[in-house]
Every structure is written in C-alpha cells, then in structure tokens.
N, C-alpha and C. Protein backbone atom coordinates (compact mmCIF):
# COMPACT_ATOMS: atom_id res chain seq x y z
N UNK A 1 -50.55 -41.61 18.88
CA UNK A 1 -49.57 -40.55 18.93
C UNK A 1 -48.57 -40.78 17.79
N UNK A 2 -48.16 -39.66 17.24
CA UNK A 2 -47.28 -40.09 16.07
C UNK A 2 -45.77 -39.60 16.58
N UNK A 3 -45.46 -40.69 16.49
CA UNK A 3 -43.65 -40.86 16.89
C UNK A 3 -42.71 -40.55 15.63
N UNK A 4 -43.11 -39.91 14.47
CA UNK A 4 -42.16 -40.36 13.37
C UNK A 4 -40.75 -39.11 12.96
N UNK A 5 -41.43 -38.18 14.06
CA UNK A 5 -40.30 -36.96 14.16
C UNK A 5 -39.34 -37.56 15.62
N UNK A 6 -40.08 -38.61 16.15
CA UNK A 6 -38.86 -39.49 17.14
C UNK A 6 -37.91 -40.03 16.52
N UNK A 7 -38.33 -40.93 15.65
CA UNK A 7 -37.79 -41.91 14.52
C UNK A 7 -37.18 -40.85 14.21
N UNK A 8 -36.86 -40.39 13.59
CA UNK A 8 -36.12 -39.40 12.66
C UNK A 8 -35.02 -38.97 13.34
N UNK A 9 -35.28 -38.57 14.58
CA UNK A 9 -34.36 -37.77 15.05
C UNK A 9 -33.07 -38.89 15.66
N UNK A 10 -34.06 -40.03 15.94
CA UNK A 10 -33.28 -41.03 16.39
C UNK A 10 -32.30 -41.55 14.97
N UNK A 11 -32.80 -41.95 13.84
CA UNK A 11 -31.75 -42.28 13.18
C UNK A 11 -30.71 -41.31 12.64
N UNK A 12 -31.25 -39.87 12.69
CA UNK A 12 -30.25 -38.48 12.96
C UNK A 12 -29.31 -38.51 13.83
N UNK A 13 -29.18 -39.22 15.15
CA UNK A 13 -28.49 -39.57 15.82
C UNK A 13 -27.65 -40.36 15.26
N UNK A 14 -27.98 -41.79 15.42
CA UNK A 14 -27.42 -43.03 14.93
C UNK A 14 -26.08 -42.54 13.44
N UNK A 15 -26.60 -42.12 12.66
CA UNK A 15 -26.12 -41.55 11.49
C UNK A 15 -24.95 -40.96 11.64
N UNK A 16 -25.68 -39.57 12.81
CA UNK A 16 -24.14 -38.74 13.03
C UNK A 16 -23.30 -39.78 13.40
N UNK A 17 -23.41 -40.20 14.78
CA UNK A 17 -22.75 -41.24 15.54
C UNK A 17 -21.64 -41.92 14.45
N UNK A 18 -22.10 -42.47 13.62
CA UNK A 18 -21.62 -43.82 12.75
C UNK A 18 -20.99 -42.37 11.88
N UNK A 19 -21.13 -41.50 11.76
CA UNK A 19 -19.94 -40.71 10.95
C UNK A 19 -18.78 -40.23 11.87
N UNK A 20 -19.12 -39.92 13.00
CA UNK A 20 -18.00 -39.66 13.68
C UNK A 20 -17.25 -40.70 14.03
N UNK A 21 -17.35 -41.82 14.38
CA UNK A 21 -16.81 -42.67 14.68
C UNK A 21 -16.40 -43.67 13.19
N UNK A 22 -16.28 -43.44 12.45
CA UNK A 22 -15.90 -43.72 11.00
C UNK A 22 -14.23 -43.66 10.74
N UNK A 23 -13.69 -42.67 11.04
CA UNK A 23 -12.54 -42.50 11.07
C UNK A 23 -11.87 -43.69 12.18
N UNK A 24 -12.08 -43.36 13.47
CA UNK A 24 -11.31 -44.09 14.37
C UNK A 24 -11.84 -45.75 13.44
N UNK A 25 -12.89 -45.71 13.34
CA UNK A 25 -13.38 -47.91 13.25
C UNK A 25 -12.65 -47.81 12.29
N UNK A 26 -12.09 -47.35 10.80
CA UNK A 26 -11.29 -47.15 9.72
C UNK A 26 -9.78 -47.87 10.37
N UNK A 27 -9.00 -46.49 11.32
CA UNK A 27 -8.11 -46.56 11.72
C UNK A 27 -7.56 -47.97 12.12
N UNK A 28 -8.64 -48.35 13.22
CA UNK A 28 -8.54 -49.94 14.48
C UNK A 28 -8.72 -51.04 12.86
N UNK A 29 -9.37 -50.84 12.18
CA UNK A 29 -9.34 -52.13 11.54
C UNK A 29 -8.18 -52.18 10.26
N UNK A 30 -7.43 -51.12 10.41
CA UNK A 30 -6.47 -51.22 9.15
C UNK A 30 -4.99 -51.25 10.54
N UNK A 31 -4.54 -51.26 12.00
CA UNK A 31 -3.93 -51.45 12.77
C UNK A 31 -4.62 -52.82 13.69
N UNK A 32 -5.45 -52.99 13.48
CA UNK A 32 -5.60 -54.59 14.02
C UNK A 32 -4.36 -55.55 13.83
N UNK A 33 -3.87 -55.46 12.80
CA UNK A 33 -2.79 -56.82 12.54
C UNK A 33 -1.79 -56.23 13.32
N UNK A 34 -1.50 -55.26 13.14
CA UNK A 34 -0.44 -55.00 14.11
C UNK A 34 0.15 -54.63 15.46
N UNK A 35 -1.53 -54.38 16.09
CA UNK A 35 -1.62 -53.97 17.63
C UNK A 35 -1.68 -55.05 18.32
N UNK A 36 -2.54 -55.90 17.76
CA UNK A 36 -3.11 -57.14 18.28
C UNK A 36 -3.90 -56.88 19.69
N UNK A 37 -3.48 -58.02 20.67
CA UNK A 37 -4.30 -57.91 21.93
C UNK A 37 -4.21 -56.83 22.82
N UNK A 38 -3.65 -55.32 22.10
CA UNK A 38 -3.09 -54.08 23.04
C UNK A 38 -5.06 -53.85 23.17
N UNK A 39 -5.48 -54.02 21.59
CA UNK A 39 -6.92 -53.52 21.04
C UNK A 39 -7.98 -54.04 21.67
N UNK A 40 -7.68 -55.01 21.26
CA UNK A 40 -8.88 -55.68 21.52
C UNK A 40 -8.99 -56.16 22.71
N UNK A 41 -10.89 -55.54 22.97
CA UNK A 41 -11.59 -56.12 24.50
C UNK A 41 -12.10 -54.25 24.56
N UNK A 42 -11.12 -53.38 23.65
CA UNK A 42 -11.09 -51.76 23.93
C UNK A 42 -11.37 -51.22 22.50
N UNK A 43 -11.63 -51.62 21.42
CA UNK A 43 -12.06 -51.45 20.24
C UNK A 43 -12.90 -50.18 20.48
N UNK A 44 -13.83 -49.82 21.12
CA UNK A 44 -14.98 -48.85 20.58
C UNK A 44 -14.36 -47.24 21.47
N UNK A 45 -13.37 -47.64 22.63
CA UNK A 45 -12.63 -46.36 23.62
C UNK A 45 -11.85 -46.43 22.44
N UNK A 46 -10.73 -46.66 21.79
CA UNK A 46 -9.51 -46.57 20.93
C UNK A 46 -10.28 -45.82 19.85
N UNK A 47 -11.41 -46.62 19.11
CA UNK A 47 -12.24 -46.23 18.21
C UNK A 47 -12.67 -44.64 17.93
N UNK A 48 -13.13 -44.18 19.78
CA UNK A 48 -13.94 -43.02 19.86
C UNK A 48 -12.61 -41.85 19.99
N UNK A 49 -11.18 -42.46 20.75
CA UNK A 49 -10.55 -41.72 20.68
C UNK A 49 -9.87 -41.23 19.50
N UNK A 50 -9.30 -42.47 18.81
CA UNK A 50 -8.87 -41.62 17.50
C UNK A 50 -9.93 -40.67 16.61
N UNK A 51 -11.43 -41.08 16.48
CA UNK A 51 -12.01 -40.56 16.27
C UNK A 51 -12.23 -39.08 16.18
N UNK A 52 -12.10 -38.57 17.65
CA UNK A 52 -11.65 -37.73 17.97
C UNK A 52 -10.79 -36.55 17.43
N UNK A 53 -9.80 -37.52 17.90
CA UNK A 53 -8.41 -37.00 17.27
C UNK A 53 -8.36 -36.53 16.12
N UNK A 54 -8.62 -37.04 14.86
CA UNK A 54 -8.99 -36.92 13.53
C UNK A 54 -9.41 -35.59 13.18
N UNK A 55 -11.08 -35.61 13.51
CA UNK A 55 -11.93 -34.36 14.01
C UNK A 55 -11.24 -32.67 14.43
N UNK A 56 -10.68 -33.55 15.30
CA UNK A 56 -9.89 -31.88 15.66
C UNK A 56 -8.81 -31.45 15.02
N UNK A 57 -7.93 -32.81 14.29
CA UNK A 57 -6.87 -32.56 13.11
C UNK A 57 -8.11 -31.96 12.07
N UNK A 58 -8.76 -32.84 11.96
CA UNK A 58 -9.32 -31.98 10.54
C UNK A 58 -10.05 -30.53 10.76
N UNK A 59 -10.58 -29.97 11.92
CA UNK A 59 -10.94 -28.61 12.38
C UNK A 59 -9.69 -27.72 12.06
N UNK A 60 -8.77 -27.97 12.75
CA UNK A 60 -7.61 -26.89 12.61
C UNK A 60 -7.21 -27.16 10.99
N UNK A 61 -7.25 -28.26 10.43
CA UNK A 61 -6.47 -27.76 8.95
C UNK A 61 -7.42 -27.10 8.34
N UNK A 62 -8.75 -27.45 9.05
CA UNK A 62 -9.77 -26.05 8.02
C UNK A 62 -9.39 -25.23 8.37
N UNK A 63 -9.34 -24.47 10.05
CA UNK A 63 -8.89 -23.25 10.33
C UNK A 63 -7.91 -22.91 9.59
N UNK A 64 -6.25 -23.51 9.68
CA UNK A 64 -5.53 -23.05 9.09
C UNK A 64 -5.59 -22.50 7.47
N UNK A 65 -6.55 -23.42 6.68
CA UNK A 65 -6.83 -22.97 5.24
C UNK A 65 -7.90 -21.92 5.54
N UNK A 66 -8.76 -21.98 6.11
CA UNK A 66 -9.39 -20.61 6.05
C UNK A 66 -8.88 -19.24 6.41
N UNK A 67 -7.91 -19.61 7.54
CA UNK A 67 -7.38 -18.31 7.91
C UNK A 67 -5.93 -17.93 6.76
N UNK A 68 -5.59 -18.93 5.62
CA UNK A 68 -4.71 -18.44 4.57
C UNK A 68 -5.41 -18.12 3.84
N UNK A 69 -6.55 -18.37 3.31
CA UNK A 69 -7.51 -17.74 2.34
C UNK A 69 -8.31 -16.40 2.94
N UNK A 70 -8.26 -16.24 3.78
CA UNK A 70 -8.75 -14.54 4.51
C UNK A 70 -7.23 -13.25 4.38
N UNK A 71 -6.18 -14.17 4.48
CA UNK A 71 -4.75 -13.94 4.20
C UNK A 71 -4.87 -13.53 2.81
N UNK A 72 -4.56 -14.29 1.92
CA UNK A 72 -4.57 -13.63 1.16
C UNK A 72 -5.17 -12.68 0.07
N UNK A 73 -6.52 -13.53 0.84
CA UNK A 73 -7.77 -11.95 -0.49
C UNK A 73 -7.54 -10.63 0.78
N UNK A 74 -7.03 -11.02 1.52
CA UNK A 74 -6.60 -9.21 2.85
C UNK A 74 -5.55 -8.90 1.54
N UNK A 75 -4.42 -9.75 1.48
CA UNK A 75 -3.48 -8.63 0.68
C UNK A 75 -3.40 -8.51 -0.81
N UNK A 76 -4.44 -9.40 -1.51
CA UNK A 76 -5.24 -9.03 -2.73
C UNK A 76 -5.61 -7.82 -2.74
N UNK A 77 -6.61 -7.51 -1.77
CA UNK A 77 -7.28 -6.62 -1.59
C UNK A 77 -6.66 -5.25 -1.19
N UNK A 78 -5.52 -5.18 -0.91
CA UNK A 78 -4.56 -4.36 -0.43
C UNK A 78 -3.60 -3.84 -1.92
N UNK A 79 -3.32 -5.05 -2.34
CA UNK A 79 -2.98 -4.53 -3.97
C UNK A 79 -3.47 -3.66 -4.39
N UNK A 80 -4.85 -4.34 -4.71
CA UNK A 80 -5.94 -3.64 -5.34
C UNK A 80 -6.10 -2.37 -5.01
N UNK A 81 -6.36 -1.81 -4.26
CA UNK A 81 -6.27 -0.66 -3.18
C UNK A 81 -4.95 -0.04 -3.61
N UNK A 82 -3.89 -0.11 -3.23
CA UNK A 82 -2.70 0.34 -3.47
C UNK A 82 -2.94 0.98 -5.20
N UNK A 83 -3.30 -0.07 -5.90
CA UNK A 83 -3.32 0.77 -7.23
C UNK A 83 -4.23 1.11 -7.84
N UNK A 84 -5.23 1.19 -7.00
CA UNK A 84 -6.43 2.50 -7.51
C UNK A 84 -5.64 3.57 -6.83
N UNK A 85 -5.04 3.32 -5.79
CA UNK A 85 -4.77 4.79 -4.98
C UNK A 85 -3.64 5.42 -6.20
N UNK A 86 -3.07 4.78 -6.49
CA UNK A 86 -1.59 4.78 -7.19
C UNK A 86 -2.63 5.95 -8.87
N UNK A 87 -3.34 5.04 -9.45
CA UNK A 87 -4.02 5.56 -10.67
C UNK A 87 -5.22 6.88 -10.20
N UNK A 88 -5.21 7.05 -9.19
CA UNK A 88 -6.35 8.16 -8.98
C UNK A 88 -5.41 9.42 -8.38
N UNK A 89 -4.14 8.98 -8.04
CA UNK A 89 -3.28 10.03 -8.07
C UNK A 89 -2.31 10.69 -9.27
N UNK A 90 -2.22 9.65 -10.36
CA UNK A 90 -1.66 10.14 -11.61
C UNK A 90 -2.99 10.55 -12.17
N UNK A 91 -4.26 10.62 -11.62
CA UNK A 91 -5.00 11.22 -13.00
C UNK A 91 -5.19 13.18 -12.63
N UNK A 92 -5.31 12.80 -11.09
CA UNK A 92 -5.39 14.11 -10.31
C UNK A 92 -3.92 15.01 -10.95
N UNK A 93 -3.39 14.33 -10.86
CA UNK A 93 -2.12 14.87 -11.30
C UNK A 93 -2.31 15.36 -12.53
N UNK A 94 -2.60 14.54 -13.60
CA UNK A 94 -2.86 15.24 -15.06
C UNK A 94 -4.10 15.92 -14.96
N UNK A 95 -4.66 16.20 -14.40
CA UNK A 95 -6.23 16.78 -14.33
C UNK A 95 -5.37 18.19 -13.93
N UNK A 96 -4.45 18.25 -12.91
CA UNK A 96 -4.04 19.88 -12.89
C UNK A 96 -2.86 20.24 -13.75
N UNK A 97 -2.43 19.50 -14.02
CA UNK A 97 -1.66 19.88 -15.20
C UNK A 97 -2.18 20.27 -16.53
N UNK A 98 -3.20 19.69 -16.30
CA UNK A 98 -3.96 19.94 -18.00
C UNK A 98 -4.59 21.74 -17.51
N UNK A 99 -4.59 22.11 -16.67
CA UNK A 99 -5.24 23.39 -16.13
C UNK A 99 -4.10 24.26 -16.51
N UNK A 100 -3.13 23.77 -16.32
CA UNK A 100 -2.01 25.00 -16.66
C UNK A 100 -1.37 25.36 -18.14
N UNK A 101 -1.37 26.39 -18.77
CA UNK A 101 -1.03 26.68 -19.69
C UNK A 101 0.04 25.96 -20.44
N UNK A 102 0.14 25.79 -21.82
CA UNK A 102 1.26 24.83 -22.21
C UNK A 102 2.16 26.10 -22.60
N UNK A 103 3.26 25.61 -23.55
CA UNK A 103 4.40 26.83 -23.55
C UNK A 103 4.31 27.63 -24.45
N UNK A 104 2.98 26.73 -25.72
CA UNK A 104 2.74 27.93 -26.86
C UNK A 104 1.80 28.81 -26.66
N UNK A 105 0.83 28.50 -25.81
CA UNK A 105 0.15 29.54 -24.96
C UNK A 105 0.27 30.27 -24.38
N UNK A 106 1.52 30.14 -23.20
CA UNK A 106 2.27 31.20 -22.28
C UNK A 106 3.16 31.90 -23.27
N UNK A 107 3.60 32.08 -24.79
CA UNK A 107 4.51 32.46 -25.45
C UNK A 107 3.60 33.41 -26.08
N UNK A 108 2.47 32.67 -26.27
CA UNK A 108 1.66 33.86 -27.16
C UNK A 108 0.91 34.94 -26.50
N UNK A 109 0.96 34.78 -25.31
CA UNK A 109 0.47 35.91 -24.02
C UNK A 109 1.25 36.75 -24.31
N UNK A 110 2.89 36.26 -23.89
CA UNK A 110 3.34 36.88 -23.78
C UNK A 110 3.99 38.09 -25.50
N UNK A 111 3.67 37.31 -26.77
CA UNK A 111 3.94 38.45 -27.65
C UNK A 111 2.15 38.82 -27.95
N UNK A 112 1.42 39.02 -27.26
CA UNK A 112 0.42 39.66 -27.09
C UNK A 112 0.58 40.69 -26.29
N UNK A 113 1.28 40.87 -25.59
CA UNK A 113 1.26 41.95 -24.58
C UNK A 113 2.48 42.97 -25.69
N UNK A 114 2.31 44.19 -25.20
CA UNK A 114 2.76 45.29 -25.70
C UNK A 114 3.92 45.39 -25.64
N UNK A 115 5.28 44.53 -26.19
CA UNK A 115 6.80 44.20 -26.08
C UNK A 115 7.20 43.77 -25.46
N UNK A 116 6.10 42.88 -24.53
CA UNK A 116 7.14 42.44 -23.09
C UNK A 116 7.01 43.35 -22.07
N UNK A 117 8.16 42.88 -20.83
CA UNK A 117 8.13 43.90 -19.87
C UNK A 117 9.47 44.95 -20.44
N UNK A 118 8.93 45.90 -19.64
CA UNK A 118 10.02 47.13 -20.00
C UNK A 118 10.77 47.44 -18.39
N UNK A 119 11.91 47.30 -18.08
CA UNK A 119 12.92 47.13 -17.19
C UNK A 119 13.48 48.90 -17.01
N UNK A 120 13.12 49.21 -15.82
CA UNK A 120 13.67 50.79 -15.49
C UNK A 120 14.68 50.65 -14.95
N UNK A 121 15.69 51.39 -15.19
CA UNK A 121 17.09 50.89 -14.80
C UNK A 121 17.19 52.58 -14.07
N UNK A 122 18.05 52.70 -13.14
CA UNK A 122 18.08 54.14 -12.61
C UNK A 122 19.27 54.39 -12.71
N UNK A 123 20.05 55.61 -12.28
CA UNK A 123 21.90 56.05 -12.48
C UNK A 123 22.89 54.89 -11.63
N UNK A 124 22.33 54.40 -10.45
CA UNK A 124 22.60 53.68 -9.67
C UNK A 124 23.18 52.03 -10.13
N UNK A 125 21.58 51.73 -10.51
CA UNK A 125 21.88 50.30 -11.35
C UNK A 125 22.73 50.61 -12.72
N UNK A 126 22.77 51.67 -13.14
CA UNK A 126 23.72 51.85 -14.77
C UNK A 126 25.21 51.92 -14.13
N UNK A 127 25.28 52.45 -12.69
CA UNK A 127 26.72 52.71 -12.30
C UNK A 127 27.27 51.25 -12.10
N UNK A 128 26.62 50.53 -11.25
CA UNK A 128 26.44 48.76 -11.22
C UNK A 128 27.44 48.06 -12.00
N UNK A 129 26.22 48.48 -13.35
CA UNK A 129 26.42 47.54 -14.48
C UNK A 129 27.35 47.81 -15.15
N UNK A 130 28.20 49.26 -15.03
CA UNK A 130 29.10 49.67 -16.00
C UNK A 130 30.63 48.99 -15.10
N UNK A 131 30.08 49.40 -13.95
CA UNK A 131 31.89 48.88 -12.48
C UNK A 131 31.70 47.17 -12.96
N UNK A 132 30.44 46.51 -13.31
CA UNK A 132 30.95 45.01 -13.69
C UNK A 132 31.41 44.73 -15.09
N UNK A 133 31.01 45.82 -15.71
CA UNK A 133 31.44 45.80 -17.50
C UNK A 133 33.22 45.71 -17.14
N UNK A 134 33.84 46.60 -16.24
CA UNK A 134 34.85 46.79 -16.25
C UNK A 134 36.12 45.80 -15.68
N UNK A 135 35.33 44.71 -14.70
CA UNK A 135 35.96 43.47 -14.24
C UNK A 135 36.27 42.52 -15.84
N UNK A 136 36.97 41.93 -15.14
CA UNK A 136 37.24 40.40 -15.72
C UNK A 136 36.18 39.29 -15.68
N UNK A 137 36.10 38.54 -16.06
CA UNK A 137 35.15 37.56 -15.99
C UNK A 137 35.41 36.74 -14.90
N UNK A 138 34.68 36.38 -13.95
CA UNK A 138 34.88 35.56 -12.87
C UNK A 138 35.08 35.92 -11.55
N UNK A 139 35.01 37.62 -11.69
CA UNK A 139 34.94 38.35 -10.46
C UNK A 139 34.07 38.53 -9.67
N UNK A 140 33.61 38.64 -8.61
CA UNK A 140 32.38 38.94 -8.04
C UNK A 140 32.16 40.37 -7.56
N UNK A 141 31.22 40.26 -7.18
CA UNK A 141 30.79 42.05 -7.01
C UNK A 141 30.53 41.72 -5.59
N UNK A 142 30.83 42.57 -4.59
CA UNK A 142 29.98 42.53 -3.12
C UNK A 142 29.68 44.18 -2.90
N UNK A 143 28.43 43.77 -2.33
CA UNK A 143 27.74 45.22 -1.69
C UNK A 143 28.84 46.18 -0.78
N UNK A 144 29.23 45.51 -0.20
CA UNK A 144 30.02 46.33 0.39
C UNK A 144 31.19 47.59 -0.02
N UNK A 145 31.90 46.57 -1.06
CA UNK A 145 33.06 47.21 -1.68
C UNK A 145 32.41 48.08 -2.99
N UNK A 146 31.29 47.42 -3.59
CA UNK A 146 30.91 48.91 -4.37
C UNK A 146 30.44 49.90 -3.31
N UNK A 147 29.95 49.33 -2.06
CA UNK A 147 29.27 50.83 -1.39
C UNK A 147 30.67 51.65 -1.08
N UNK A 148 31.38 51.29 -1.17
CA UNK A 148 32.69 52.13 -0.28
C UNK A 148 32.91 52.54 -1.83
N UNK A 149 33.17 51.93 -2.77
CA UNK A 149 33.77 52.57 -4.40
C UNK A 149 32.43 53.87 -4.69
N UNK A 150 31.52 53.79 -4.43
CA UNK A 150 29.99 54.91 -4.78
C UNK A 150 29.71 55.62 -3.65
N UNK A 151 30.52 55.27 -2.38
CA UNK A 151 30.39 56.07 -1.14
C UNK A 151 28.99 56.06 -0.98
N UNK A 152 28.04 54.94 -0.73
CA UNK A 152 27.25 54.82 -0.20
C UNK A 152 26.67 54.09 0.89
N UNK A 153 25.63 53.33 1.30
CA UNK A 153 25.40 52.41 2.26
C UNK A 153 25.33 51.19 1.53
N UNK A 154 25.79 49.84 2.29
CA UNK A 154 25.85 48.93 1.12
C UNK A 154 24.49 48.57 0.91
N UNK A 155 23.01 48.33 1.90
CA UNK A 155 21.79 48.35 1.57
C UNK A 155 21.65 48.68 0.34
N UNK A 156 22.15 50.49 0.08
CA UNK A 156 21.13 50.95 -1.23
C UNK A 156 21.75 49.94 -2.33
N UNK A 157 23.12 49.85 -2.54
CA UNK A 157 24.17 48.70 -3.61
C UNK A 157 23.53 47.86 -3.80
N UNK A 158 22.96 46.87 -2.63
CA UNK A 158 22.62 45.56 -2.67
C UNK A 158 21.62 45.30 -3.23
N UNK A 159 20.25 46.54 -3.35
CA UNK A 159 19.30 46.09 -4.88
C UNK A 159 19.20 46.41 -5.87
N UNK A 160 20.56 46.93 -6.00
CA UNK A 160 20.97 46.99 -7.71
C UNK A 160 21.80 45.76 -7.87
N UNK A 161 22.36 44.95 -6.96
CA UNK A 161 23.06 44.28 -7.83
C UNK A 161 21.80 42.88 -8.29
C-alpha cells in the first residue's frame, strides 16, 4: 500500500504546527530570563497561547489595512467619478452652445431681413408718448391717471404704455 500522500500530509501538519507556534516559542525564549519559574514546567500552554494571540493581532492588522485600502480606492474612485461627471457636463454644455448662433450671425439675419422690424404705433400709443415727451425726467406714468387724463379705461392705457 502506498502511504506517501500519508507522509505528506503528515509533515503538512507538523510544518503548519511549527509555524504557528513560532511566534509564541520566539516570545518564551526571548522572556525566559525574566519570567523564570512563572514558565517553566508550562512552556508549550504559554507557547500556544501567545501564539495565538499574535495570529489574531496579526488577522485584524490585515483586516484593518485591507479595509483602508478598500477605503481609499472607494474614494479614489469617487474622485474619479466626480470628474468625469464634472467634464461630461462642461462638454454637454459647449456641445449646446456651439448649436446656438454667435452674434455675427444673429446680426447678419438680422440686416438680411427687409429693415428690421417695423413697429405700428396707433393715435393712442402717439397720445402716450407725446403726455411723456411732456413730463420731466424721472416721472412716472400710471395707467390710471393717463386713463382719467384720455378719459378712458385704464386696461386700454396700460398696453400702450
């Protein structure tokens, strides 16, 4: 019968063993001088406990570094994000701006067209404009008081002024 995947597994054992317990036998033999007979007779319990101990200090300081390195490529990644969003909204932005006419374009429409607009003024709006020719500067006009000066309703006043 071939035993040699026994063997194997057995010094797979042995191996781990002697790594976990590496730390604590480290520990006991660099505090030997100073524990003295607290240790010894209990060498391999002290051994397995600090052992231990170690192990689970060293688990959590991985946790803790792994969970700051998930930390910060999260708000790397949040940067990043932030200013694509930031640059895909200034381009949208110039993308419709570039759609709208510039001012020498809207100027030349406009002396393309046949003089401009032409403004119909009626007796009403000329009466208006002549009762404000006749103020001072800084006066105001209200609908009301021209409707009572033209004896009209102040409505009709109010879209001439």
């Amino acid at each position: 019968m071939d035993r040699t995947w026994l063997t194997f597994l057995a010094e797979a054992g042995t191996s781990f063993g002697d790594a976990y317990m590496l730390p604590g036998e480290t520990l006991i033999s660099a505090m030997l001088p100073l524990l003295g007979e607290i240790v010894r007779g209990h060498e391999f319990l002290c051994s397995l406990l600090l052992s231990t101990a170690v192990w689970l200090l060293a688990l959590a300081a991985l946790f803790k570094v792994v969970s700051l390195a998930c930390a910060v490529a999260h708000r790397a990644w949040a940067a990043v994000a932030a200013r694509l969003f930031s640059i895909r909204t200034k381009l949208a932005y110039h993308k419709e701006l570039s759609k709208l006419p510039t001012w020498t374009e809207a100027s030349k429409d406009v002396e393309a067209s046949d003089g401009g607009i032409e403004v119909q003024f009626d007796n009403l709006d000329l009466a208006v404009l002549n009762s404000a020719a006749t103020l001072g500067p800084g006066v105001v006009l209200a609908a009301p008081d021209l409707a009572k000066e033209f004896k009209l309703r102040s409505l009709q006043v109010q879209g001439s002024l």
